[in-house]
N, C-alpha and C. Protein backbone atom coordinates (compact mmCIF):
# COMPACT_ATOMS: atom_id res chain seq x y z
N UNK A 1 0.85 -1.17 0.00
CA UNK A 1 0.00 0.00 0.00
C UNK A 1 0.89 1.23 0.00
N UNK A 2 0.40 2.27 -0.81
CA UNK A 2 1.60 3.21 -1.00
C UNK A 2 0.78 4.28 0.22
N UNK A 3 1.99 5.18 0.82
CA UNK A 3 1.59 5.90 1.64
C UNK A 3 2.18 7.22 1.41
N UNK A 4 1.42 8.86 1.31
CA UNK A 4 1.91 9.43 1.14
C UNK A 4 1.71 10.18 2.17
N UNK A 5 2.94 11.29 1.96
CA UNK A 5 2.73 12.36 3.44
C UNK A 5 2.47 13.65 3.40
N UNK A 6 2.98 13.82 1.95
CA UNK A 6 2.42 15.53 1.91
C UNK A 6 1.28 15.73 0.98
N UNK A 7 0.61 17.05 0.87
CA UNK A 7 -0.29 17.02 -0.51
C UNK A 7 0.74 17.41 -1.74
N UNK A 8 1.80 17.99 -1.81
CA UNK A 8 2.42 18.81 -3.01
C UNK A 8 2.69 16.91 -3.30
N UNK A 9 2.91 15.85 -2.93
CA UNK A 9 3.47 14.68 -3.32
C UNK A 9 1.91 13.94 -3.99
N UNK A 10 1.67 14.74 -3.59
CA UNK A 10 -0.33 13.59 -4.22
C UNK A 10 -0.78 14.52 -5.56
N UNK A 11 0.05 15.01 -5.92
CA UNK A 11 -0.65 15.95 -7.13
C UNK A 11 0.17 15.17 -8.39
N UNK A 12 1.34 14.27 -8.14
CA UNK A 12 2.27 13.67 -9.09
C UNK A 12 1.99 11.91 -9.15
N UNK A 13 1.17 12.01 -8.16
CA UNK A 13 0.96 10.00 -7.99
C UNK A 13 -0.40 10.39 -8.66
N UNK A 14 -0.34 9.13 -9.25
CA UNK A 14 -1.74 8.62 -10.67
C UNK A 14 -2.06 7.88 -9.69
N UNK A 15 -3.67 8.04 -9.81
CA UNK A 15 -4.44 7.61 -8.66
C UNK A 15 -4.74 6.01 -9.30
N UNK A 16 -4.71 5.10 -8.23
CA UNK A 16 -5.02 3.79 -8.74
C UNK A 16 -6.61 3.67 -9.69
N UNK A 17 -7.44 3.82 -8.75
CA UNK A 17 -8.81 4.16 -8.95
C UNK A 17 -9.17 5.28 -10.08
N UNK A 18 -10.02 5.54 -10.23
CA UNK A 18 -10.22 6.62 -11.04
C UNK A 18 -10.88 8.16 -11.03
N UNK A 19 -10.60 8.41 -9.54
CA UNK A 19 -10.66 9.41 -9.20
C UNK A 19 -9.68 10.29 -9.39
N UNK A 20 -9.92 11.28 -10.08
CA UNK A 20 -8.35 12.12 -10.10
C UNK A 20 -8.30 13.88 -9.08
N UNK A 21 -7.15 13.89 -8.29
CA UNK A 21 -6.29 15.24 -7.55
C UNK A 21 -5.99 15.98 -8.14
N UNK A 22 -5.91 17.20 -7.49
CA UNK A 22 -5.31 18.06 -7.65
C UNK A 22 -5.06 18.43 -9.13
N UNK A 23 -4.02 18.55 -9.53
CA UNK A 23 -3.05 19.03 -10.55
C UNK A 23 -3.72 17.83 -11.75
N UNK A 24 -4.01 16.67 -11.90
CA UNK A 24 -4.65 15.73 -12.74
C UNK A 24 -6.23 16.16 -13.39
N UNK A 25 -7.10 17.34 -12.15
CA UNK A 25 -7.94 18.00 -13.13
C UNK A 25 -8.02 18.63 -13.64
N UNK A 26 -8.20 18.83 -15.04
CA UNK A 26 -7.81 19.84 -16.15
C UNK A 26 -9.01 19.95 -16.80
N UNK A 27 -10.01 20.56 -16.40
CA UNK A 27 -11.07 20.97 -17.25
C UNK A 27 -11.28 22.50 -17.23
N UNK A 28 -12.03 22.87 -18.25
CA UNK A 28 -11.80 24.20 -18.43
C UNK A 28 -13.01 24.81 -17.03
N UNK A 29 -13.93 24.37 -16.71
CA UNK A 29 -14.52 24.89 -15.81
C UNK A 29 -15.38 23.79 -14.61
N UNK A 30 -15.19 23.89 -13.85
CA UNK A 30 -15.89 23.17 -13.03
C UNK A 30 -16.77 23.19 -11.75
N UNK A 31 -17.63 22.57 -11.42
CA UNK A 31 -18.56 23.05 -10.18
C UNK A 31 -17.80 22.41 -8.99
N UNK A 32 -17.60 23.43 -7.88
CA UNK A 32 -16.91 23.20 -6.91
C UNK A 32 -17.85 23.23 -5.54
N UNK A 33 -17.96 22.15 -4.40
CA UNK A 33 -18.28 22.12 -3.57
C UNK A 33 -17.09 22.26 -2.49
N UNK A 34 -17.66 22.93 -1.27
CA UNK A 34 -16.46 23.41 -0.25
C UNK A 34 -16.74 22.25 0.27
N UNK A 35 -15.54 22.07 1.85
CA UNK A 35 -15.36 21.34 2.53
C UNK A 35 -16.66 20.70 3.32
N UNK A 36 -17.47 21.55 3.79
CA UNK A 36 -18.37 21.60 4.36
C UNK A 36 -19.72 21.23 3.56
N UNK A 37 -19.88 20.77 2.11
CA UNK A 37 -21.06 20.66 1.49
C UNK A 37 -21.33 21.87 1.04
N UNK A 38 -20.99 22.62 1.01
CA UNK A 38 -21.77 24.32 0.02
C UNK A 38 -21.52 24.06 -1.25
N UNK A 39 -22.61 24.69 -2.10
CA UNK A 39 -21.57 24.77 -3.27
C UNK A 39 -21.51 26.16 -3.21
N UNK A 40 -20.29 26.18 -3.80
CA UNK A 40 -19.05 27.09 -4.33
C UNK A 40 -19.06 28.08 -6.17
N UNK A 41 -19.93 27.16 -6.41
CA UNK A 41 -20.52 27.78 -8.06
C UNK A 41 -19.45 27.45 -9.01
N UNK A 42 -19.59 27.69 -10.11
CA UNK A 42 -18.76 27.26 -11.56
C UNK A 42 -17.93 28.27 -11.59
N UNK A 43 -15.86 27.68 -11.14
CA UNK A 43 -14.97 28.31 -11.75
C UNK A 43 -14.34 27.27 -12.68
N UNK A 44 -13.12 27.87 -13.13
CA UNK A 44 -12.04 27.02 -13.79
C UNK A 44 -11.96 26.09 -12.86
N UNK A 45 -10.96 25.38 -13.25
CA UNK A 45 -10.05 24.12 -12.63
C UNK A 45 -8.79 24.68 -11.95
N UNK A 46 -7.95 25.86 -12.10
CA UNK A 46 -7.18 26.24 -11.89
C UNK A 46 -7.45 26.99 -10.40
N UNK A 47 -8.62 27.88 -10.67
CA UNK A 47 -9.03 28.65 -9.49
C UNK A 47 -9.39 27.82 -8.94
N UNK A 48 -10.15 26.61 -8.55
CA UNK A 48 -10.43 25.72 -7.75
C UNK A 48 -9.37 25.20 -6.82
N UNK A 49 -7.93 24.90 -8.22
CA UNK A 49 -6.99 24.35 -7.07
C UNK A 49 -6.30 25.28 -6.33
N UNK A 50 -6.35 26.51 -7.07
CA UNK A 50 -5.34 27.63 -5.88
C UNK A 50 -6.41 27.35 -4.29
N UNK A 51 -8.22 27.66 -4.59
CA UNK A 51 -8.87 27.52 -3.26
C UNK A 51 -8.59 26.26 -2.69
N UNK A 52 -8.30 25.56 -3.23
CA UNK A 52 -7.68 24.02 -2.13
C UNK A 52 -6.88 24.53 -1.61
N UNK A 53 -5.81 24.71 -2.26
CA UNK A 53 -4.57 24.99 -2.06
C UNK A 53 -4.26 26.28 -0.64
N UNK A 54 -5.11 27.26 -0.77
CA UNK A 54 -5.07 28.40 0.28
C UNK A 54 -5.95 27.12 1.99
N UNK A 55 -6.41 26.45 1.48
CA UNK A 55 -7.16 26.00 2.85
C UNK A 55 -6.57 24.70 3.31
N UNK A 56 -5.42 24.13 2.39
CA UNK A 56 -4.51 23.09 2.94
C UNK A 56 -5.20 21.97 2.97
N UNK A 57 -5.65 21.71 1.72
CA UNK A 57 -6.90 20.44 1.72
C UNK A 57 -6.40 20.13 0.12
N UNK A 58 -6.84 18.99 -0.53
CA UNK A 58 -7.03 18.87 -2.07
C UNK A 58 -8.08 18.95 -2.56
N UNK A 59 -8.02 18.57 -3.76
CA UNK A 59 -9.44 18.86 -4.78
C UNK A 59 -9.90 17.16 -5.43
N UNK A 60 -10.59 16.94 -4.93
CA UNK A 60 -11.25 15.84 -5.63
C UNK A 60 -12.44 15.48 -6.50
N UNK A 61 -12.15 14.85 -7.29
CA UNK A 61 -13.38 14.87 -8.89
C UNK A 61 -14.54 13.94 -8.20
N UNK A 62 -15.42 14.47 -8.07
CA UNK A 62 -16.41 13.67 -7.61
C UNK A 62 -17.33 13.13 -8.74
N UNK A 63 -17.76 13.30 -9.74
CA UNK A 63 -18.59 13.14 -10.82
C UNK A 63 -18.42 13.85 -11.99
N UNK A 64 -17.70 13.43 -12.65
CA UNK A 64 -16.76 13.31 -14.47
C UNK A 64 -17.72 13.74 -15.42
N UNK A 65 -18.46 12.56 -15.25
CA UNK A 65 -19.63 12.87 -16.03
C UNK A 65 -20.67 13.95 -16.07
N UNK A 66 -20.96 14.85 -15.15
CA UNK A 66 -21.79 15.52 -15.49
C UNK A 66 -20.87 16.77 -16.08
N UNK A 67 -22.18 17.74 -16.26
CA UNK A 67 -21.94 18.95 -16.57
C UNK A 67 -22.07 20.24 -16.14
N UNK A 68 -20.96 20.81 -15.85
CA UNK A 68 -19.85 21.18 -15.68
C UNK A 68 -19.08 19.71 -14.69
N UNK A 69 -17.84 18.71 -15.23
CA UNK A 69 -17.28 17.98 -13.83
C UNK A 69 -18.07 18.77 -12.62
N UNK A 70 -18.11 17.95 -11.39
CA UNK A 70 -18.11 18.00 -10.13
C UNK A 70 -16.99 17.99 -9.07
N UNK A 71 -16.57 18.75 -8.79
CA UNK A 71 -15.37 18.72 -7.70
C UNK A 71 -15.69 19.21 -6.50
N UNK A 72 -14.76 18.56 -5.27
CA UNK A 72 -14.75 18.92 -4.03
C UNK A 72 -13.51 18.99 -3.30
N UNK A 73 -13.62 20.24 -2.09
CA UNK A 73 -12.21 20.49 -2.14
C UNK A 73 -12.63 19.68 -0.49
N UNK A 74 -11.57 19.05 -0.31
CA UNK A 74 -12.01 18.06 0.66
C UNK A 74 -10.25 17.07 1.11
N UNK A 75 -10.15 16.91 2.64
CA UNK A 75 -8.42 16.13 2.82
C UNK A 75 -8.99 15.11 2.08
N UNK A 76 -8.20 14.47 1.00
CA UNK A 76 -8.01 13.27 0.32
C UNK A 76 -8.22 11.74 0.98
N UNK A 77 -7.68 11.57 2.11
CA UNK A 77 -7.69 10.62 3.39
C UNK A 77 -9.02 10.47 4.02
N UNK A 78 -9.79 11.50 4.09
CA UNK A 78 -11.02 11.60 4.90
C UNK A 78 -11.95 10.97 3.63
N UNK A 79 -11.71 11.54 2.27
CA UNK A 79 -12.77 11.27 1.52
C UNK A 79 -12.92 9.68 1.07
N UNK A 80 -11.18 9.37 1.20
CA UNK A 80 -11.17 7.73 1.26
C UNK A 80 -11.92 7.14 2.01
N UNK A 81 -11.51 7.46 3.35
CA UNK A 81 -12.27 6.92 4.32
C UNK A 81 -13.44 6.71 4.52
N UNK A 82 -14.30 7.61 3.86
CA UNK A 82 -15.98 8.11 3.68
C UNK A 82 -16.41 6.98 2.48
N UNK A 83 -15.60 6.92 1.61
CA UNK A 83 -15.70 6.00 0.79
C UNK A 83 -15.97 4.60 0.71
N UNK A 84 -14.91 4.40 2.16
CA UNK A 84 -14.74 2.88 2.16
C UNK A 84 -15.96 2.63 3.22
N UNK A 85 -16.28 3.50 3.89
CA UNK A 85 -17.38 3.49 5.31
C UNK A 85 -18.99 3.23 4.18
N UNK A 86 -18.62 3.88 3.11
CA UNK A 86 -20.09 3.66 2.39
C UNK A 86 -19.88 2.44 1.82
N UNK A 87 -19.04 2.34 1.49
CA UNK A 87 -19.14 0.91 0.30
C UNK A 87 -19.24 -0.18 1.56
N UNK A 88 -18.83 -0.28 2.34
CA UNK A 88 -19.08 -1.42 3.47
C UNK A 88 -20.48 -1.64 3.89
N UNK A 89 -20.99 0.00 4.37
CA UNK A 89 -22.75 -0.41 4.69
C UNK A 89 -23.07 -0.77 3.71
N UNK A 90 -22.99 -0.63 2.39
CA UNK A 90 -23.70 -1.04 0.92
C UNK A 90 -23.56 -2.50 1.06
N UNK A 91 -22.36 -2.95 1.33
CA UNK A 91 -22.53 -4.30 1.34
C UNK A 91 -23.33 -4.95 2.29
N UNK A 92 -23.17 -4.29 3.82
CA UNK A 92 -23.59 -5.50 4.67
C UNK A 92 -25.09 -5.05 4.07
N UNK A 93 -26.07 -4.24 3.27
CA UNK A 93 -26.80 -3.92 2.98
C UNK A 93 -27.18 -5.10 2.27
N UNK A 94 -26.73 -5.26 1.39
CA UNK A 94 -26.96 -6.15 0.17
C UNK A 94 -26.85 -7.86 0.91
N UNK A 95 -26.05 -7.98 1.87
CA UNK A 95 -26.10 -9.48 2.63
C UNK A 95 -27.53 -9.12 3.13
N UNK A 96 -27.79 -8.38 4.01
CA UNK A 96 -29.09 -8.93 4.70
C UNK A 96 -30.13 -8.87 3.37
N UNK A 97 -30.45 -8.48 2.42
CA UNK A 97 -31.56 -8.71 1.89
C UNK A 97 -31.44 -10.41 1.02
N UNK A 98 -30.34 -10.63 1.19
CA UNK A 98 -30.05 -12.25 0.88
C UNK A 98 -31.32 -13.10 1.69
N UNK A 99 -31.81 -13.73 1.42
CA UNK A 99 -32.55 -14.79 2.04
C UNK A 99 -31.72 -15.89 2.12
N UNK A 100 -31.69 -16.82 3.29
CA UNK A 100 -30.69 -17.89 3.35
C UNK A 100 -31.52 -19.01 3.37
N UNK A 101 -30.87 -19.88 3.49
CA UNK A 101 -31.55 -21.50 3.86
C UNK A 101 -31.32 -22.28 4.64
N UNK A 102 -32.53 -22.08 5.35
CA UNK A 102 -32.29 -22.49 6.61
C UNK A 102 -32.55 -24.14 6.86
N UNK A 103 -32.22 -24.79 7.73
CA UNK A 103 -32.29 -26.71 7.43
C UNK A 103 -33.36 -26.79 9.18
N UNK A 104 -34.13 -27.68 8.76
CA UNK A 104 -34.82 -28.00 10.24
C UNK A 104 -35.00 -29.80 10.17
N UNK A 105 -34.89 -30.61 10.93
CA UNK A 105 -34.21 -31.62 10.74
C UNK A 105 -34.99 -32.69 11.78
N UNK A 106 -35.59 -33.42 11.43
CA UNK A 106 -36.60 -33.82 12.72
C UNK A 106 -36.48 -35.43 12.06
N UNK A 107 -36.96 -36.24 13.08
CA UNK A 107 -36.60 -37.04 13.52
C UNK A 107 -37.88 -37.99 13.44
N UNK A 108 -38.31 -39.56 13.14
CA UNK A 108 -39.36 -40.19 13.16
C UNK A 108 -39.98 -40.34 14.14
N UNK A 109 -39.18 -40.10 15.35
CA UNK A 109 -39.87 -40.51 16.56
C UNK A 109 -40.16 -39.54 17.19
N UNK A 110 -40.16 -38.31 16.88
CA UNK A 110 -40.09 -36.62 17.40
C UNK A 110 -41.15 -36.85 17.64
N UNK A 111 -41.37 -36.30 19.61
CA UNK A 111 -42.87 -36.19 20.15
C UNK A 111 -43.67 -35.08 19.79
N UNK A 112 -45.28 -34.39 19.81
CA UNK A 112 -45.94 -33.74 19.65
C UNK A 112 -45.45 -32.45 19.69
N UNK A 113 -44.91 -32.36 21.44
CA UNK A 113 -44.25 -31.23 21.91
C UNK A 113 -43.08 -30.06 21.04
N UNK A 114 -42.22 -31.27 20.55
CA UNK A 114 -40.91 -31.30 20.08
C UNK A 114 -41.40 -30.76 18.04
N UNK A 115 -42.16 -31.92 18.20
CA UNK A 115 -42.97 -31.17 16.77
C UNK A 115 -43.09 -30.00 16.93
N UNK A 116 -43.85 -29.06 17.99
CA UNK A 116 -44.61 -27.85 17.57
C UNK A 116 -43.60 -26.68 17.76
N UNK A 117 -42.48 -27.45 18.63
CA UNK A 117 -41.62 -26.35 18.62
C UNK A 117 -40.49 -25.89 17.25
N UNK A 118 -40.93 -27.26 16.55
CA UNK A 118 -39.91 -27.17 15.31
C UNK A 118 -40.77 -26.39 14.41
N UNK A 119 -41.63 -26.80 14.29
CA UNK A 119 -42.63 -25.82 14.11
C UNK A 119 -42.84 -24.30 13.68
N UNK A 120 -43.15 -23.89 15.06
CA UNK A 120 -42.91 -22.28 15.53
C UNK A 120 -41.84 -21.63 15.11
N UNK A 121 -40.32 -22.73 15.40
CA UNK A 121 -39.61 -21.88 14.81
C UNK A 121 -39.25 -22.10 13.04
N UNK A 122 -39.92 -23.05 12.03
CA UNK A 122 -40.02 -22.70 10.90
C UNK A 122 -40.74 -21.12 10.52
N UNK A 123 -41.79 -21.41 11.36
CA UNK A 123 -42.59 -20.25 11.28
C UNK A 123 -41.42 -19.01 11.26
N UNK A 124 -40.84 -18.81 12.12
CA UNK A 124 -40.00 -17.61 12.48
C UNK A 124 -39.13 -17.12 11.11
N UNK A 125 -38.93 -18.59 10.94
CA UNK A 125 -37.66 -18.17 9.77
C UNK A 125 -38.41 -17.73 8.73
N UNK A 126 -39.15 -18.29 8.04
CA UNK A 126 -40.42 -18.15 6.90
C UNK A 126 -40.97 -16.29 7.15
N UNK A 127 -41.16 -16.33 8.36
CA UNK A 127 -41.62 -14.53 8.88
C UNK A 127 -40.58 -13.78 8.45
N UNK A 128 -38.78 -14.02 8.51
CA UNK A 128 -37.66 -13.68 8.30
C UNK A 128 -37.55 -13.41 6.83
N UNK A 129 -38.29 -14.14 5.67
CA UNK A 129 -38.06 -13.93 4.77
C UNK A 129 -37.51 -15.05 4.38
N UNK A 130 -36.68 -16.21 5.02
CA UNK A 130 -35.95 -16.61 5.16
C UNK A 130 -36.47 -18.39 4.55
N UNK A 131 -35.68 -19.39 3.03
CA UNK A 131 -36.55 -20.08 2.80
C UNK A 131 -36.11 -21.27 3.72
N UNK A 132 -36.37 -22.38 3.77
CA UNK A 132 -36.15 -23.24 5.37
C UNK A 132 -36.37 -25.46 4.44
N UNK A 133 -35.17 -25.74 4.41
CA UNK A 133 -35.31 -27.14 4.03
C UNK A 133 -35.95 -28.04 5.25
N UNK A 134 -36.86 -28.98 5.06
CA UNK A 134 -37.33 -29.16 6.16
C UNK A 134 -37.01 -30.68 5.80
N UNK A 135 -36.10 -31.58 6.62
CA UNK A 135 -35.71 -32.47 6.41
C UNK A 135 -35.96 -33.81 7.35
N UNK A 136 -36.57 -34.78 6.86
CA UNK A 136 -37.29 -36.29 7.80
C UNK A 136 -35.77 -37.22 7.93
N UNK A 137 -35.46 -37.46 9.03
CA UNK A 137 -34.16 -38.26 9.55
C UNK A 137 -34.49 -39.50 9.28
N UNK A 138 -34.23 -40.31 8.28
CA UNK A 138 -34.36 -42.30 8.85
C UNK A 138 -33.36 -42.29 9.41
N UNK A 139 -33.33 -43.49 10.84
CA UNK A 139 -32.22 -43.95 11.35
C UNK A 139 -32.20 -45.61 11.23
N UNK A 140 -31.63 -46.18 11.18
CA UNK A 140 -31.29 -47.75 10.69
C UNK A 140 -32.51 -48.25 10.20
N UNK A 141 -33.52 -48.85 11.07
CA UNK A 141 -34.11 -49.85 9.91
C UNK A 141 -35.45 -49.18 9.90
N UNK A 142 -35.75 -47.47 10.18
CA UNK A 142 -36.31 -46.97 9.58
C UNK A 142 -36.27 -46.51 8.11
N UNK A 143 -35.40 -46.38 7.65
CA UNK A 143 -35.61 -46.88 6.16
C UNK A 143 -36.94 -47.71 5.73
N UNK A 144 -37.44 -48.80 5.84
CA UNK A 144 -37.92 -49.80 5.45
C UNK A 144 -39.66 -49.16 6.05
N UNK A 145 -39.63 -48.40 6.19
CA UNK A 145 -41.07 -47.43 6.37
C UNK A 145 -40.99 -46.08 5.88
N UNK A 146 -40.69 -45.98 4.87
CA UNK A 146 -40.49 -44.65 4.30
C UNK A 146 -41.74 -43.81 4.47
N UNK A 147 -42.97 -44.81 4.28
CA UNK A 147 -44.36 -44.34 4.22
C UNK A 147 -44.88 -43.74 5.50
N UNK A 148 -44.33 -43.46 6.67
CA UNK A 148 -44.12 -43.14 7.63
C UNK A 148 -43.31 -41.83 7.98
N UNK A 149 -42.40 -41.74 7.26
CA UNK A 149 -42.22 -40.40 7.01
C UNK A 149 -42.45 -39.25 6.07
N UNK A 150 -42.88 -39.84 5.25
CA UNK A 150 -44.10 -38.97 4.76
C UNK A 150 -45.00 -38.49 4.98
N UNK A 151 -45.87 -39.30 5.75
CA UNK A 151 -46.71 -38.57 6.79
C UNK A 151 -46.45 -38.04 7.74
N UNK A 152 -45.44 -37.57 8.18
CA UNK A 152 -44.40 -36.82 9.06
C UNK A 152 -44.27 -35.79 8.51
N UNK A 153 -44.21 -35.71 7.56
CA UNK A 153 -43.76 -34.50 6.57
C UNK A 153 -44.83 -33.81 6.20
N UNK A 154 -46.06 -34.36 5.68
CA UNK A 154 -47.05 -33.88 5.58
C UNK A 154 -48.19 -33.06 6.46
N UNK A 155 -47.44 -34.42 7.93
CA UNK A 155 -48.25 -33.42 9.02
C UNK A 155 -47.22 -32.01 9.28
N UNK A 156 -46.61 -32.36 8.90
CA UNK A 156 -45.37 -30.96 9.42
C UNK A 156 -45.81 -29.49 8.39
N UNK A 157 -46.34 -30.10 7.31
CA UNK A 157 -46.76 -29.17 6.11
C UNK A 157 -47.84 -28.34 6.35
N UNK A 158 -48.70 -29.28 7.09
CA UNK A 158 -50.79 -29.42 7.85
C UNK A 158 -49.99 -28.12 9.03
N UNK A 159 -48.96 -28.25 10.01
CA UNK A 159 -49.49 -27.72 10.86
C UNK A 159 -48.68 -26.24 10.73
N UNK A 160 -47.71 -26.07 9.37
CA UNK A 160 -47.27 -25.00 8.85
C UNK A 160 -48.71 -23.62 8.63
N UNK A 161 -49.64 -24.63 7.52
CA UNK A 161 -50.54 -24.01 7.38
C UNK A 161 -50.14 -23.11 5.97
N UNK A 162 -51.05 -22.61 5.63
CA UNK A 162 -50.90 -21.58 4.09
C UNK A 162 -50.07 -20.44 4.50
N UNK A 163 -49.36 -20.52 5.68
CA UNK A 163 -48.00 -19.32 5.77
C UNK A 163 -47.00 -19.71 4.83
N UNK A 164 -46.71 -21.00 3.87
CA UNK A 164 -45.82 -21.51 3.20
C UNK A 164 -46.12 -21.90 2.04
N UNK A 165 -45.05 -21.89 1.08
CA UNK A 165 -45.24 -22.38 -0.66
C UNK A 165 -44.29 -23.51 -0.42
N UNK A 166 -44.79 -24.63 -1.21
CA UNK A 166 -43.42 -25.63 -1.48
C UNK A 166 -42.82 -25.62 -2.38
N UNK A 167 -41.79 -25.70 -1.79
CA UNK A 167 -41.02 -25.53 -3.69
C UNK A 167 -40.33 -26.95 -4.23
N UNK A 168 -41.09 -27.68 -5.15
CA UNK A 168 -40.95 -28.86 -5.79
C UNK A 168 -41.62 -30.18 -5.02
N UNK A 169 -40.99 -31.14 -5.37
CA UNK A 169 -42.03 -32.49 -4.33
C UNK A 169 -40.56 -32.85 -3.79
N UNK A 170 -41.50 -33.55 -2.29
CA UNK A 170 -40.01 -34.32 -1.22
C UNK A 170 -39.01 -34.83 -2.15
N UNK A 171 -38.16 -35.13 -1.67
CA UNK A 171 -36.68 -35.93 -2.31
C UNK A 171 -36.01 -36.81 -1.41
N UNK A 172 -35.85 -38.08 -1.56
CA UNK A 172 -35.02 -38.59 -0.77
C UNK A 172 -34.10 -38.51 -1.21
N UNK A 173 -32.75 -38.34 -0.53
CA UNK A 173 -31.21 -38.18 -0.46
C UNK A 173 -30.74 -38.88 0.40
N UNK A 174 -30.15 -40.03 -0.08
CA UNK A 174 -29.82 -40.87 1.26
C UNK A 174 -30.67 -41.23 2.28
N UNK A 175 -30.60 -41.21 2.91
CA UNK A 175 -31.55 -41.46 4.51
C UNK A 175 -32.57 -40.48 5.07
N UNK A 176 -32.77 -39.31 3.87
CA UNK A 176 -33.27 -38.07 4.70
C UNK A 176 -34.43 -37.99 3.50
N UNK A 177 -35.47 -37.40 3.89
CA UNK A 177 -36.45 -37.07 3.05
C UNK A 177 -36.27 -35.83 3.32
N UNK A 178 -36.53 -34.73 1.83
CA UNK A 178 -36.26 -33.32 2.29
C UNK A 178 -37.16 -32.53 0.65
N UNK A 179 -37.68 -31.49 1.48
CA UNK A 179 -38.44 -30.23 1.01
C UNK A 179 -38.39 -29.29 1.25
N UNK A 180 -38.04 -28.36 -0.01
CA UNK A 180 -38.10 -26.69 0.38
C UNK A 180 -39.64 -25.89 0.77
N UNK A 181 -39.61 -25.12 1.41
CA UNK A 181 -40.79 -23.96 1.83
C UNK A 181 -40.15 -22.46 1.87
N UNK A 182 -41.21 -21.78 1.23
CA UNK A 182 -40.97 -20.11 1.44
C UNK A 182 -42.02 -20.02 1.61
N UNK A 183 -42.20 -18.64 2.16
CA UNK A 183 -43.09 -17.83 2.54
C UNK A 183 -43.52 -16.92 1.06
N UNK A 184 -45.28 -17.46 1.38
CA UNK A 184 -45.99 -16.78 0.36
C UNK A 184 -46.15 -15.46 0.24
């Protein structure tokens, strides 16, 4: 990571990114915002950098594209920083609207009780947004009653209720009978 220390040294380094400093903007006129968010109104590029320059700050291109460029005279370091602070909430932004998949995993011999609590909390996840594999356990020579967990599954479906869509028909995979649900 390159590190610099002065501003007269950041007007000669080519910015990785494509934001360009100081001395790198060369347009004939541009809209300048102060430190503080004001705008500053349409000068050159030149007069812009002397006003950096008198307040010991740089000039950064905020938006190329429009018209007149957009610049701000703003410490270079801070605006990084602001940068990287947004692009991070953007992300964890973009994870939570992810829906995940969640696994609930029950068992042939699972009592009433134990049912309703698996239950409730499908419910929760489904409320979450969240879609939920709901998966029937054979253990040894349950296998050989498959028909038994199907109706396990079905009652598990019955006591979901129309809070849920299925998505496709059960599947056995090995030892497990398993179905997706989302919320309608």
């Amino acid at each position: 990571m390159l590190q610099v220390n002065s501003r007269e040294e950041r007007t000669t380094i080519k910015t990785t990114s494509r934001t360009r400093l100081n001395g790198e903007i060369r347009y004939p006129e541009v809209r300048v915002i102060g430190s503080s968010g004001e705008q500053l109104g349409i000068m050159s590029s030149r007069e812009a950098q002397l006003l950096a320059k008198e307040q010991g700050v740089d000039l950064v291109e905020i938006a190329a594209n429009a018209n007149p460029p957009v610049v701000k005279i703003i410490d270079w370091g801070k605006f990084q920083y602001q940068k990287m602070k947004e692009e991070a909430k953007n992300r964890k932004k973009a994870r939570e609207k992810q829906s995940e998949l969640k696994q609930m995993k029950i068992g042939l011999k699972i009592s009433d009780n134990d049912l309703n609590i698996k239950v409730r909390k499908i419910r929760g996840f489904l409320d979450d947004g969240d879609r939920v594999k709901i998966m029937i356990i054979f253990r040894g020579r349950e296998m050989a009653h498959k028909e038994i967990g199907q109706e396990l599954l079905d009652r598990v479906l019955g006591l979901i209720g129309d809070d849920a869509v299925v998505e496709g028909k059960p599947q056995m995979n090995g030892r497990n009978l398993s179905v997706q649900v989302r919320k309608k």
